[in-house]
Protein backbone atom coordinates (compact mmCIF):
# COMPACT_ATOMS: atom_id res chain seq x y z
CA UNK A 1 5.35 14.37 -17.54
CA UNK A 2 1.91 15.56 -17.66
CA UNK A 3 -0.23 19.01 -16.91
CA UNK A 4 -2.58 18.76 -13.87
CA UNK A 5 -4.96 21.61 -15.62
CA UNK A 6 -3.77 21.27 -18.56
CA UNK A 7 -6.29 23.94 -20.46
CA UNK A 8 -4.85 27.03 -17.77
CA UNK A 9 -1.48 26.47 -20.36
CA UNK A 10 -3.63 27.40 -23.59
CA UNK A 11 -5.49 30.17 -21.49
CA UNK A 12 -2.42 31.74 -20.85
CA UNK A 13 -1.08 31.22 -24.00
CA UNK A 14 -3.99 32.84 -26.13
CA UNK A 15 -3.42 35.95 -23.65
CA UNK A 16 0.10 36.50 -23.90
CA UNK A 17 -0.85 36.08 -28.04
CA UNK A 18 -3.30 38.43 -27.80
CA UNK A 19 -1.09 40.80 -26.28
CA UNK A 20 1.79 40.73 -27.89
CA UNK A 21 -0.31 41.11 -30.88
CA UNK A 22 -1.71 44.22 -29.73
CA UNK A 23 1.58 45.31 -28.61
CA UNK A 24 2.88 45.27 -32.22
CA UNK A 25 -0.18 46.90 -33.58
CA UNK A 26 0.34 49.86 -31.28
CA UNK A 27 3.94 50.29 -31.88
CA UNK A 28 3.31 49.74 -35.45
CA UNK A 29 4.93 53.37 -37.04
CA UNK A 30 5.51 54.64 -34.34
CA UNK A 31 8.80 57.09 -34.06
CA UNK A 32 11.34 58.00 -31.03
CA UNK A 33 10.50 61.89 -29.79
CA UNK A 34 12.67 61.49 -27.09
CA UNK A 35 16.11 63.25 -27.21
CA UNK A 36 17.40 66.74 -28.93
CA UNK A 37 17.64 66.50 -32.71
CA UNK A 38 21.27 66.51 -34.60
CA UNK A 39 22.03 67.24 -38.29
CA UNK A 40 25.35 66.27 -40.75
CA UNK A 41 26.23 63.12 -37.64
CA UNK A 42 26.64 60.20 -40.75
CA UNK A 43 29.69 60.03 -39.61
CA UNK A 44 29.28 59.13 -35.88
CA UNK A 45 27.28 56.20 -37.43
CA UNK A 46 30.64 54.92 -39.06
CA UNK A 47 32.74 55.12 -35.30
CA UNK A 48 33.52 51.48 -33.88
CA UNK A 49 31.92 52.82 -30.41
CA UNK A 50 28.26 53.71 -32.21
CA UNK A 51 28.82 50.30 -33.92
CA UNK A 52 29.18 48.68 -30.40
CA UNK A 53 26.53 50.33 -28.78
CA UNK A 54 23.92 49.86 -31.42
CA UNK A 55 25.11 45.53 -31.46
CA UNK A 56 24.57 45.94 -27.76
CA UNK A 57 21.34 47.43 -28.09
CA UNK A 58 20.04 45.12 -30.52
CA UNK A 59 21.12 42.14 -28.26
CA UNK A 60 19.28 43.68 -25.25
CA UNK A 61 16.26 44.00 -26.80
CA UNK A 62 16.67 40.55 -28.00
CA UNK A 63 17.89 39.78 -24.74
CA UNK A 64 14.24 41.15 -23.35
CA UNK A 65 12.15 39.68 -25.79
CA UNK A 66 13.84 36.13 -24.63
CA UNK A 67 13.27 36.69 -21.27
CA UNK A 68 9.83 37.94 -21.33
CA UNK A 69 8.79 34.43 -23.30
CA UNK A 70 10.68 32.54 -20.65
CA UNK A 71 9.33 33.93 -17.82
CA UNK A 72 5.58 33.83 -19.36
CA UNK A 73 6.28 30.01 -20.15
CA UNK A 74 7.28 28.96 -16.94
CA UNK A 75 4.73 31.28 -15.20
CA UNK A 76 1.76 29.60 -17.73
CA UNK A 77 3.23 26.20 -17.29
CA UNK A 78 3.33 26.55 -12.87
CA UNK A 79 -0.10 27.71 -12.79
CA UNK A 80 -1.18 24.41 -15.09
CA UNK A 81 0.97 22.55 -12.17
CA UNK A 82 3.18 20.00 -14.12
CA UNK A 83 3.58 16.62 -12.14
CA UNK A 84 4.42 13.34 -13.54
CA UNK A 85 1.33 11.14 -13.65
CA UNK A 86 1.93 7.30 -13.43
CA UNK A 87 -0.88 4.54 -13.36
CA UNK A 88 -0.27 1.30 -11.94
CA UNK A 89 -2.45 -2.24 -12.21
CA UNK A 90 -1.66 -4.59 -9.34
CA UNK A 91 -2.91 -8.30 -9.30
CA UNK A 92 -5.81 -8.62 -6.27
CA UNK A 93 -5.98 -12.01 -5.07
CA UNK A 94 -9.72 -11.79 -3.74
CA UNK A 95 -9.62 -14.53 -0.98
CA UNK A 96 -9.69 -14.32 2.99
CA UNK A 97 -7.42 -16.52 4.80
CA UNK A 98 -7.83 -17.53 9.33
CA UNK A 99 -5.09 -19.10 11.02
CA UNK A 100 -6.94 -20.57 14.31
CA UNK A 101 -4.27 -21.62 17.00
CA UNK A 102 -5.30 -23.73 19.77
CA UNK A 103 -2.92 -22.30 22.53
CA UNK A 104 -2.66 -25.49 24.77
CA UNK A 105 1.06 -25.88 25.58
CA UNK A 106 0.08 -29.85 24.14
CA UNK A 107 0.92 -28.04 20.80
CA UNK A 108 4.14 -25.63 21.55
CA UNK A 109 6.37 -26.78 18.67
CA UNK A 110 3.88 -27.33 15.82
CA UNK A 111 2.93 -23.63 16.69
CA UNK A 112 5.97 -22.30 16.76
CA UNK A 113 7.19 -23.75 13.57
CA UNK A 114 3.71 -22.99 12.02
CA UNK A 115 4.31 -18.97 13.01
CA UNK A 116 8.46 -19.04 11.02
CA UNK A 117 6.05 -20.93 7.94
CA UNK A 118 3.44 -18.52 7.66
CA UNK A 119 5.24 -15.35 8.21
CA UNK A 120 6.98 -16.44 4.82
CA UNK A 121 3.74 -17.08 3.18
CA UNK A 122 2.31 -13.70 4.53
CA UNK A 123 4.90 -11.63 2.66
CA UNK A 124 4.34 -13.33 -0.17
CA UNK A 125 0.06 -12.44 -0.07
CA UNK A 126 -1.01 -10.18 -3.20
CA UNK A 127 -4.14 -8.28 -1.64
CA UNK A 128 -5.69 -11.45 0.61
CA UNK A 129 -6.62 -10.73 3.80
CA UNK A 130 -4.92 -11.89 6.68
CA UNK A 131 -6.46 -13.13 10.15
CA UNK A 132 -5.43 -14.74 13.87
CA UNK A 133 -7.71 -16.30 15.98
CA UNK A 134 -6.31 -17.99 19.49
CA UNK A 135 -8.18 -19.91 21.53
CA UNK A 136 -8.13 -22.36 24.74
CA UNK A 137 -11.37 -22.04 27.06
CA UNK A 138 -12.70 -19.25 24.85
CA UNK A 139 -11.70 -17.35 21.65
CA UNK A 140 -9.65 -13.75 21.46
CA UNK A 141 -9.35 -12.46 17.43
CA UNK A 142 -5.48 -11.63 17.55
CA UNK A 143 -5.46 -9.99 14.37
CA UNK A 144 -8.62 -9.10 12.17
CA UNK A 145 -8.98 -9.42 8.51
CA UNK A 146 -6.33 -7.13 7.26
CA UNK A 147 -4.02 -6.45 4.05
CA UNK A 148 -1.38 -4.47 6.36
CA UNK A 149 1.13 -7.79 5.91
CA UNK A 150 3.61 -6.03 8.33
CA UNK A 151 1.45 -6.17 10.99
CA UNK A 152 0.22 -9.48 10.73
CA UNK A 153 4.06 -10.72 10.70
CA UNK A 154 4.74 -8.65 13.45
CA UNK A 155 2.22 -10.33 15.69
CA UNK A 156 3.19 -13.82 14.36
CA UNK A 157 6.70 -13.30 15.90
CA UNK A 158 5.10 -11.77 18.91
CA UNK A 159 2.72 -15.21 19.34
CA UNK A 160 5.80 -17.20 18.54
CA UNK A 161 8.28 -15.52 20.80
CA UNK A 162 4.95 -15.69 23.52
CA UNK A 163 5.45 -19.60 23.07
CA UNK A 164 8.84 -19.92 23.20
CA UNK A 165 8.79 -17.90 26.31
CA UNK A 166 6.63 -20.14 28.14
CA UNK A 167 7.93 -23.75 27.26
CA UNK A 168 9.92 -24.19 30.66
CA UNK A 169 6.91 -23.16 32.78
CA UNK A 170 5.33 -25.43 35.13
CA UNK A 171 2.58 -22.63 36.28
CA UNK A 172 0.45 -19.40 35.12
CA UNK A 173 2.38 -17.57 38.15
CA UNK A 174 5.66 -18.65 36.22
CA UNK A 175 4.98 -16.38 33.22
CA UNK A 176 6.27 -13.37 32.40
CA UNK A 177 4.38 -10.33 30.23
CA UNK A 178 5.98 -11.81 26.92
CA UNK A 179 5.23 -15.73 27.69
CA UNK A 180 2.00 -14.63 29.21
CA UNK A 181 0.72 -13.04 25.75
CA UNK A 182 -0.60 -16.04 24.48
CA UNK A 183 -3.11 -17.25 27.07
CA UNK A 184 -4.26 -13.63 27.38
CA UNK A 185 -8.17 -13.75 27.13
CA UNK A 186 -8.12 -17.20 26.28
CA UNK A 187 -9.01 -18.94 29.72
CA UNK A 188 -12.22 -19.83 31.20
CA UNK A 189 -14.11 -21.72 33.62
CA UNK A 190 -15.75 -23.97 30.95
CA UNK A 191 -12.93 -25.71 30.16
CA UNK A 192 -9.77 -25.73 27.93
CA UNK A 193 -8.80 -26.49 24.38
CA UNK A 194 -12.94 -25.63 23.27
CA UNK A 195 -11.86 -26.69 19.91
CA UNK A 196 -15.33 -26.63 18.42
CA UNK A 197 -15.91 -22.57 19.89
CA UNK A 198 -12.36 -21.84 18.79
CA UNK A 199 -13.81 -23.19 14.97
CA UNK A 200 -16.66 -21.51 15.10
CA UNK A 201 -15.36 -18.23 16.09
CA UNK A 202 -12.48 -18.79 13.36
CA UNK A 203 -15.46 -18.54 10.81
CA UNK A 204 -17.38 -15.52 12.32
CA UNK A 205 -14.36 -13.90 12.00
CA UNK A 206 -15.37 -13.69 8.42
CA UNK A 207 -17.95 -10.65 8.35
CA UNK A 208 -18.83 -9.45 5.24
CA UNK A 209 -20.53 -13.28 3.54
CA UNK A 210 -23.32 -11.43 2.24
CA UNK A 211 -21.59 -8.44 0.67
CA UNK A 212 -18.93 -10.26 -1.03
CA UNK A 213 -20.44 -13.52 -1.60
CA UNK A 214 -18.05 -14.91 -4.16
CA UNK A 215 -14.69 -14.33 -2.19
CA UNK A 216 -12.33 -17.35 -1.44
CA UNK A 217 -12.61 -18.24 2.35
CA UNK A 218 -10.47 -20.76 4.02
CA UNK A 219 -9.48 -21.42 7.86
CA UNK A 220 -6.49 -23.12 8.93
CA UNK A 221 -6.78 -25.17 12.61
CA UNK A 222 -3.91 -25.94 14.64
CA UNK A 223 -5.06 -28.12 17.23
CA UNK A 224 -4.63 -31.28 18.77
CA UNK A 225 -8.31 -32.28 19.51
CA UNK A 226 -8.54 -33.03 22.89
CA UNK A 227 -11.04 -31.49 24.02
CA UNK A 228 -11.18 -30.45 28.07
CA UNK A 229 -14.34 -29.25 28.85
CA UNK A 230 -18.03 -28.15 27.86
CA UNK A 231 -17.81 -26.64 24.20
CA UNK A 232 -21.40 -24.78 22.60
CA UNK A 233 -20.24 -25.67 19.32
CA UNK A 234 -18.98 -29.16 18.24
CA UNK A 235 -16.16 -29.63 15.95
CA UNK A 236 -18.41 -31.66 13.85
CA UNK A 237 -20.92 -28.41 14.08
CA UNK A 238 -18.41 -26.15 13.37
CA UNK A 239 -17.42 -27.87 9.97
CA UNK A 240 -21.10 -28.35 9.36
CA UNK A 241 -21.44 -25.01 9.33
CA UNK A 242 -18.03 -23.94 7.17
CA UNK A 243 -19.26 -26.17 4.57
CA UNK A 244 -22.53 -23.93 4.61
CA UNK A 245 -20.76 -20.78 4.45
CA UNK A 246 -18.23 -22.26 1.97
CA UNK A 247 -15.13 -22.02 3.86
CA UNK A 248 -12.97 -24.66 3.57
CA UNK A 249 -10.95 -25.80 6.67
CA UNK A 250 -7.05 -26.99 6.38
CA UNK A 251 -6.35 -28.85 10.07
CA UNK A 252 -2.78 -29.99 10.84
CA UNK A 253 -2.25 -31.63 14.51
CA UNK A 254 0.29 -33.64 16.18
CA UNK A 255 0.67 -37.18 16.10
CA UNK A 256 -1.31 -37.52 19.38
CA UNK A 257 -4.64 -35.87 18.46
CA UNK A 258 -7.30 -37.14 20.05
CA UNK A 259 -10.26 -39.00 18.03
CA UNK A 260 -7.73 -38.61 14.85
CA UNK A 261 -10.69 -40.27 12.24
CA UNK A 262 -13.39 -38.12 13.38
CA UNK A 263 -11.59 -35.15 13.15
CA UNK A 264 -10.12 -35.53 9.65
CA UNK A 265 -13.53 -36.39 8.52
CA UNK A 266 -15.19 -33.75 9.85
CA UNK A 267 -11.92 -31.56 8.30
CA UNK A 268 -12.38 -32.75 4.96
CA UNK A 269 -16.49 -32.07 5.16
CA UNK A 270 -15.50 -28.68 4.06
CA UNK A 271 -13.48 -29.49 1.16
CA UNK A 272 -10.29 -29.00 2.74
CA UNK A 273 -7.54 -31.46 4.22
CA UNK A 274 -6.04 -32.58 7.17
CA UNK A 275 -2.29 -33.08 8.13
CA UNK A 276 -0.73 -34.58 11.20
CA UNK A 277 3.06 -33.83 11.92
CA UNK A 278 4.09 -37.61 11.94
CA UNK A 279 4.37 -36.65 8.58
CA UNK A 280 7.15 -34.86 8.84
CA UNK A 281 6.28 -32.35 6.06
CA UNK A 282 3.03 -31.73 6.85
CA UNK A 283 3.44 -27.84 7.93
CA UNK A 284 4.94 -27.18 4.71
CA UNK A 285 2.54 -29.55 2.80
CA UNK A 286 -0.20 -27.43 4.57
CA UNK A 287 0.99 -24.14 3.47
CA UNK A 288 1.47 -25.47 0.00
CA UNK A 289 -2.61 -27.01 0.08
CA UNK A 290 -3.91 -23.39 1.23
CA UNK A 291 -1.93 -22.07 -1.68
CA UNK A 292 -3.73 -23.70 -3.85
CA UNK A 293 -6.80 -23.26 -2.97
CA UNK A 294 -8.96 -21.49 -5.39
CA UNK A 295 -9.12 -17.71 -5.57
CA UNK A 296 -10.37 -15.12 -7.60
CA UNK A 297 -8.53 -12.30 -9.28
CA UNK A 298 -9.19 -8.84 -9.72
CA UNK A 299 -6.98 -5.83 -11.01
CA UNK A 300 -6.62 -2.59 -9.10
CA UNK A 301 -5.80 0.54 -11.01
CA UNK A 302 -3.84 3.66 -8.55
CA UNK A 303 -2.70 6.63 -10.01
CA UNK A 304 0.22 8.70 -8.11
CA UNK A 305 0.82 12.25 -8.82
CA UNK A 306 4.05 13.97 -8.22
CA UNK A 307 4.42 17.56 -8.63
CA UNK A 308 7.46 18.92 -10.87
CA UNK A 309 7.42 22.63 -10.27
CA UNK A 310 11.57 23.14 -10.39
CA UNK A 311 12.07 23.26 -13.80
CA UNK A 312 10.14 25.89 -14.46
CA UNK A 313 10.32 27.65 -11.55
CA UNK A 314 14.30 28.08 -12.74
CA UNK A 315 12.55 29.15 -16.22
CA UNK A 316 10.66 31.62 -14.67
CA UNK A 317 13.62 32.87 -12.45
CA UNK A 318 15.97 32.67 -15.08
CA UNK A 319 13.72 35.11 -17.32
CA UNK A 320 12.72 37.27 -15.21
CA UNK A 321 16.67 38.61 -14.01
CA UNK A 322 17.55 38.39 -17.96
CA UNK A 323 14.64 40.32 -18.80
CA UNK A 324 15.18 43.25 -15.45
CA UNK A 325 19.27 43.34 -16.65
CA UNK A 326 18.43 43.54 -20.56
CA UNK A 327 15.51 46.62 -19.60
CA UNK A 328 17.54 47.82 -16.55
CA UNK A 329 20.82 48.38 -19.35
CA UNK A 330 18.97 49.70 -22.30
CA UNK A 331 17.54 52.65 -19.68
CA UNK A 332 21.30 53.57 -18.59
């Protein structure tokens, strides 16, 4: 336990010094007057009930004294405001991590399984920030950068409930709201599965390159390739320009993907890998690459302050009744 204002304790205790001091000094030799005078009463000093009275007496005044101190302690020791005072380093894992999901019903179950994987490996995040990105004829950001891991597990079983929703529909006017979620924002009339645009705007999600220029940055791409339509940005682009910004790209796809050699080499271009799910643990092996990516530490210091007025509030309380009984008594 620590003092908030520590140096209001000695204040107060240098004035209640002072006075008590000066208290003394005034009542230094000084007599009773009170009263009418008696002569030849020795022997009412010698009767048990003087005896009692003057014990009595003595005790209240001790019992006064007492509670005075207490109740100046615990009145000196409020007004410093005693709280307990606890510091705390946590480990900052200084990295920035995009999941990119290509919402094409083509890749229902490696998204689905992909959402259980990394809702594990979101709880398990020590200060990186977390990202979703969906995309089909154009790109929606599902979740931005963010260290709020509740959230971003939340909308991971969202998305993944959205899919499993949806599997048994032939149509768009077959959806629902919930199977519906997915494709929301995500259609357009230049196409479908724009994986190059979907890429791209995985790595613009990252927005602060120049303030924090030494910070981890990785993407990971579910897709399956096949591309259905006019993209602005190639997939070969899109990894040319990851590699620029140093962000390194982890792509898993199905065992159909389209153009599979081209792909992984563009994938590996920005010095991450590629998986395909013939491999049947290539989700997990995924998961277990972007752990191991490189990342940079950094240790955060909080302080939390918690206020501990009770004990001495019961001091003060406590002091104050003994020392109104003990001066209340002595003036009967």
């Amino acid at each position: 336990m620590g003092l908030t204002y520590p140096y209001v304790l000695y204040i107060c205790i240098g004035i209640v010094t002072v006075s008590i001091i000066v208290l003394l000094f005034l009542m230094k030799g000084r007599k009773y007057t009170g009263g009418s005078r008696s002569a030849n009463n020795s022997y009412v000093k010698k009767l048990p009930q003087y005896k009692t009275l003057i014990l009595e007496y003595h005790l209240l005044r001790a019992g006064a004294v007492i509670g005075m101190i207490l109740s100046l302690l615990g009145a000196s020791v409020l007004v410093a405001k005693p709280a307990i005072i606890k510091s705390e380093v946590t480990e900052v894992h200084n990295r920035d991590i995009i999941i990119g999901f290509d919402v094409s019903t083509s890749l229902d179950s490696v998204s689905v399984k992909m959402c259980e994987q990394m809702q594990e490996f979101v709880s398990n995040l020590k200060g990186e920030r977390f990202g979703i990105v969906i995309f089909n004829g154009q790109a929606v950001k599902l979740v931005p950068l963010t260290d709020d891991y509740g959230y971003v597990i939340s909308e991971l079983e969202h998305l993944k409930k959205s899919i499993e929703a949806g599997r048994n529909a032939m149509f768009y006017s077959d959806l629902d709201e919930l199977s519906a979620y997915r494709f929301a924002g995500t259609s357009s009339d230049r196409g479908s599965s724009l994986i190059g645009d979907g890429l791209a705007s995985c790595l613009y999600s990252f927005n602060d390159f120049e303030e924090n220029p030494d910070r981890a940055r990785l993407i990971v791409l579910v897709t399956d390739n096949d591309v259905l339509g006019d993209e602005i940005v190639t997939v070969d682009k899109a990894c040319e320009l990851c590699a620029f910004k140093k962000v390194k790209v982890f792509g898993i796809a199905p065992f159909f993907v389209e153009k599979e050699d081209d792909f992984k080499r563009s994938i590996e271009s920005t010095g991450g890998k590629y998986f395909n799910t013939r491999d049947t643990d290539a989700i997990e092996d995924t998961i277990e690459a972007v752990k191991d990516t490189d990342v940079s530490v950094t240790y955060k210091t909080t302080t939390s302050k918690k206020d501990l007025p009770e004990t001495f509030i019961i001091f003060l309380l406590a002091g104050s009744l003994l020392f109104s009984a003990a001066v209340w008594r002595l003036k009967i």
